[in-house]
C-alpha atoms as a PDB file:
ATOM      1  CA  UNK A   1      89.274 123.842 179.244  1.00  0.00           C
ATOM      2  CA  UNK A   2      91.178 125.745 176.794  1.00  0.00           C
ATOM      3  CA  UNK A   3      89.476 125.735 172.884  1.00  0.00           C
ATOM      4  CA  UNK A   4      92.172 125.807 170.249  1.00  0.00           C
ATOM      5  CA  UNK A   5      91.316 126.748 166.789  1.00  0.00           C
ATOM      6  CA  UNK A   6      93.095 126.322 163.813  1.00  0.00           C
ATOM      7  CA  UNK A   7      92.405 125.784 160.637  1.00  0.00           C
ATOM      8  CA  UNK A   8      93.441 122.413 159.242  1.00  0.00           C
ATOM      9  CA  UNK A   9      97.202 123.108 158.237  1.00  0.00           C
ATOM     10  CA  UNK A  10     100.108 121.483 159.146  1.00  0.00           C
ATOM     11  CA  UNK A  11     101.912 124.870 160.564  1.00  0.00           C
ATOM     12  CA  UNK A  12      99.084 125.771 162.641  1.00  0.00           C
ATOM     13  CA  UNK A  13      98.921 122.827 164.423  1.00  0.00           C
ATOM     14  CA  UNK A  14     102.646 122.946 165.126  1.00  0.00           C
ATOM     15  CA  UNK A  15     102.159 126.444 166.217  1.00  0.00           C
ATOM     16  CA  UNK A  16      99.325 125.438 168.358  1.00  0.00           C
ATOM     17  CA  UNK A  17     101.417 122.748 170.216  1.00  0.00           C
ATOM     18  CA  UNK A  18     103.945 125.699 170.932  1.00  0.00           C
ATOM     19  CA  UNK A  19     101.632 128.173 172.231  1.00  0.00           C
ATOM     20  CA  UNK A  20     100.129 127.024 175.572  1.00  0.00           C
ATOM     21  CA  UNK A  21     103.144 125.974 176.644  1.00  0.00           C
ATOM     22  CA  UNK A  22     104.828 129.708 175.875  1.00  0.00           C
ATOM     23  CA  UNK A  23     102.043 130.591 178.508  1.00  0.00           C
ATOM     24  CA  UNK A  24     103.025 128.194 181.358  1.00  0.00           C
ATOM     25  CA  UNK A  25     105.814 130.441 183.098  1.00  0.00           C
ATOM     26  CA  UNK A  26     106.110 134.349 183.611  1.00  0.00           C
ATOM     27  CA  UNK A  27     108.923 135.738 185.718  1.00  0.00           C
ATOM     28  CA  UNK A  28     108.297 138.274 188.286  1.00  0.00           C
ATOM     29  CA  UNK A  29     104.629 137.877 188.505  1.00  0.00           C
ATOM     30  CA  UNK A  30     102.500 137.344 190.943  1.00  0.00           C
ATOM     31  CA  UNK A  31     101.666 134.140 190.239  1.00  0.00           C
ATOM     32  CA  UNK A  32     102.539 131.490 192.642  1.00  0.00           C
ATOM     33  CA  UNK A  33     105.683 129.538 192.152  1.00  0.00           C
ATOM     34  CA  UNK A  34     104.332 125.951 190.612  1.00  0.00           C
ATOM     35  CA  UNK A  35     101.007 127.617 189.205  1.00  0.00           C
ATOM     36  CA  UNK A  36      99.979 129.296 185.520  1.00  0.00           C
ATOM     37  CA  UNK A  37      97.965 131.349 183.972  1.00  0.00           C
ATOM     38  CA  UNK A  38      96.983 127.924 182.016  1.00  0.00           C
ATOM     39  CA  UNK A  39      96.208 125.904 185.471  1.00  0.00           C
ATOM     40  CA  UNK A  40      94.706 128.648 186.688  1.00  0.00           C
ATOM     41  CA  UNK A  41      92.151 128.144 184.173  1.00  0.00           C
ATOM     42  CA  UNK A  42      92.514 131.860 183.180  1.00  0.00           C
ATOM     43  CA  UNK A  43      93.036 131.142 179.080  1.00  0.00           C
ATOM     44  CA  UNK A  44      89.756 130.875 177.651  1.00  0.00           C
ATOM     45  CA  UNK A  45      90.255 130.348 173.686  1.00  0.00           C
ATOM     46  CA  UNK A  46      93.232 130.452 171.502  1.00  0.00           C
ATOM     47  CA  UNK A  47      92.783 131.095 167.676  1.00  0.00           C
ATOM     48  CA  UNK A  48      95.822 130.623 165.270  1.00  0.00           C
ATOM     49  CA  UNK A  49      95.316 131.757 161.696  1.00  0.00           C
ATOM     50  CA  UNK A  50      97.337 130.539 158.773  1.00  0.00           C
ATOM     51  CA  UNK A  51      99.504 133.333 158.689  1.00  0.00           C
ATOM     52  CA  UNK A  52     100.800 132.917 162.433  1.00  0.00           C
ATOM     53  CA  UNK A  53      98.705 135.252 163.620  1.00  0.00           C
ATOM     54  CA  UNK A  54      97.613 134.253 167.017  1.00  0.00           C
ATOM     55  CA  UNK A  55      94.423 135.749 168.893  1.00  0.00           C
ATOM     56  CA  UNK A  56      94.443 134.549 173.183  1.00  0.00           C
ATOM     57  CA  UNK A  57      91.072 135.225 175.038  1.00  0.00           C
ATOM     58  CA  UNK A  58      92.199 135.403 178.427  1.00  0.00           C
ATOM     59  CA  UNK A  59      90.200 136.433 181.642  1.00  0.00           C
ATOM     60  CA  UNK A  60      91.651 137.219 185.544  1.00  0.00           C
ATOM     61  CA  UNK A  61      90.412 135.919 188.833  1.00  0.00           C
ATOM     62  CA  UNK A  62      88.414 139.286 189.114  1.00  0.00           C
ATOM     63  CA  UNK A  63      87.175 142.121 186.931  1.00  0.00           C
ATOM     64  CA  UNK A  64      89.672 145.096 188.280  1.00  0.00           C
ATOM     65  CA  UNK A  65      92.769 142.175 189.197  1.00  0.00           C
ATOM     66  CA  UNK A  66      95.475 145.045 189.694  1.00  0.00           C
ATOM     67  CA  UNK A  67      97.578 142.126 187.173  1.00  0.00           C
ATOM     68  CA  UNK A  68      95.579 142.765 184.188  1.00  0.00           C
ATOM     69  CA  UNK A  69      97.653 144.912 182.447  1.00  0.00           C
ATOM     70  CA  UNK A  70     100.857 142.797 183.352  1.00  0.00           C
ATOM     71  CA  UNK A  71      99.166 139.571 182.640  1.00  0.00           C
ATOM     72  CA  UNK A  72      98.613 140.410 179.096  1.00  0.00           C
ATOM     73  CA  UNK A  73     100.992 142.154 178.337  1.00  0.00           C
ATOM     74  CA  UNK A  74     103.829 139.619 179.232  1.00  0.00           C
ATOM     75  CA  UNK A  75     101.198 136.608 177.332  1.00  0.00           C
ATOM     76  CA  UNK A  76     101.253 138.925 174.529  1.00  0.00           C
ATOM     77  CA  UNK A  77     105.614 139.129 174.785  1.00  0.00           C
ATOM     78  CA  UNK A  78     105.611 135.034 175.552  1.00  0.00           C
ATOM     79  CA  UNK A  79     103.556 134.401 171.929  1.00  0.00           C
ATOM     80  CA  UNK A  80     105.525 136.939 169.804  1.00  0.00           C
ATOM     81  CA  UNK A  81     108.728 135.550 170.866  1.00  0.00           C
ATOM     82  CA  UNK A  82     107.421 132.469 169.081  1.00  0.00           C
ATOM     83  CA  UNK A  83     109.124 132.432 165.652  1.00  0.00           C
ATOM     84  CA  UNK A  84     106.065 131.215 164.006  1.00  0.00           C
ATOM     85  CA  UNK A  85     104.072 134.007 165.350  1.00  0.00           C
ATOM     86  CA  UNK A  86     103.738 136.488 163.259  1.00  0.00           C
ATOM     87  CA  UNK A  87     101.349 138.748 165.199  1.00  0.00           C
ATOM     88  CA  UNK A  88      99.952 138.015 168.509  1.00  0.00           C
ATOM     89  CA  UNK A  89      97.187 139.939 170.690  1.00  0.00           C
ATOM     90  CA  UNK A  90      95.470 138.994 173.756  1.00  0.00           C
ATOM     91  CA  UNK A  91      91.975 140.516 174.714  1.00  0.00           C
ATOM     92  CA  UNK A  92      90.940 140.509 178.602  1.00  0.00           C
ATOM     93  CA  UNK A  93      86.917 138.776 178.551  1.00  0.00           C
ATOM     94  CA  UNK A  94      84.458 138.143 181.639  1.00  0.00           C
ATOM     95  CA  UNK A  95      82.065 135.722 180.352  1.00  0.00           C
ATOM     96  CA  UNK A  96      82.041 133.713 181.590  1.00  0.00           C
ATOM     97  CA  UNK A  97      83.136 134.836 185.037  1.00  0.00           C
ATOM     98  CA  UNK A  98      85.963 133.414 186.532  1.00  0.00           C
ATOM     99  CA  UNK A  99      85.558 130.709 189.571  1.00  0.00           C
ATOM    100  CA  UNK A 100      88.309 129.027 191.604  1.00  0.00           C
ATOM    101  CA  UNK A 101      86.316 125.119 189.908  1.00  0.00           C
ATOM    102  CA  UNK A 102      88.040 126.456 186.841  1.00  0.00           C
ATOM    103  CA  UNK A 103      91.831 125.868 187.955  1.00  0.00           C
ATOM    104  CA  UNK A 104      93.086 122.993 187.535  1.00  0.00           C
ATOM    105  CA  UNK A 105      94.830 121.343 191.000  1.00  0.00           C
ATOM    106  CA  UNK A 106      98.139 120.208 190.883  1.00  0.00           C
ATOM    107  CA  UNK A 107     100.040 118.061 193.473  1.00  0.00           C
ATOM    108  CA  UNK A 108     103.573 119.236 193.856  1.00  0.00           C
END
């Protein structure tokens, strides 16, 4: 389960409803087809600040994934293309470990 926090302002909940959805879809990754990096269970906390700066604690499905870096990096293109993002960084974390009970399962 994902924690969200935002203070309680009006534009940070707006931008909270916009940015775990901007993390739903990457193209030309190796993510199945049908699956995220949100279903997967690999976003951990997301912290909006006033100012539209937006902080994503994300882990991967092992500690050396050869996807890290792309993973990131293309979460960290997905929230700045956000207009109400004014800032956006995503830091890779391993606590706790990741486990396949963490995804959720979809039915397609």
């Amino acid at each position: 389960m994902i924690r969200a926090h935002t203070p309680g302002c009006g534009r940070c909940a707006g931008l909270a409803s916009l940015v775990t959805p901007s993390l739903m879809h990457f193209e030309k990754s190796r993510i199945p087809r049908g699956t995220s990096i949100v279903n997967l269970g690999l976003i951990y906390d997301i912290s909006i600040s006033e100012d539209g700066f937006v902080i994503v604690e994300m882990t991967t499905t092992t500690r050396f994934c050869p996807a890290s870096g792309f993973l990131t990096e293309a979460a960290k293109i997905r929230l700045g293309a956000l207009e109400q993002v004014s800032k956006a960084q995503v830091r890779l974390v391993y606590n706790p470990p990741w486990s396949p009970d963490m995804a959720e399962l979809f039915s397609f």
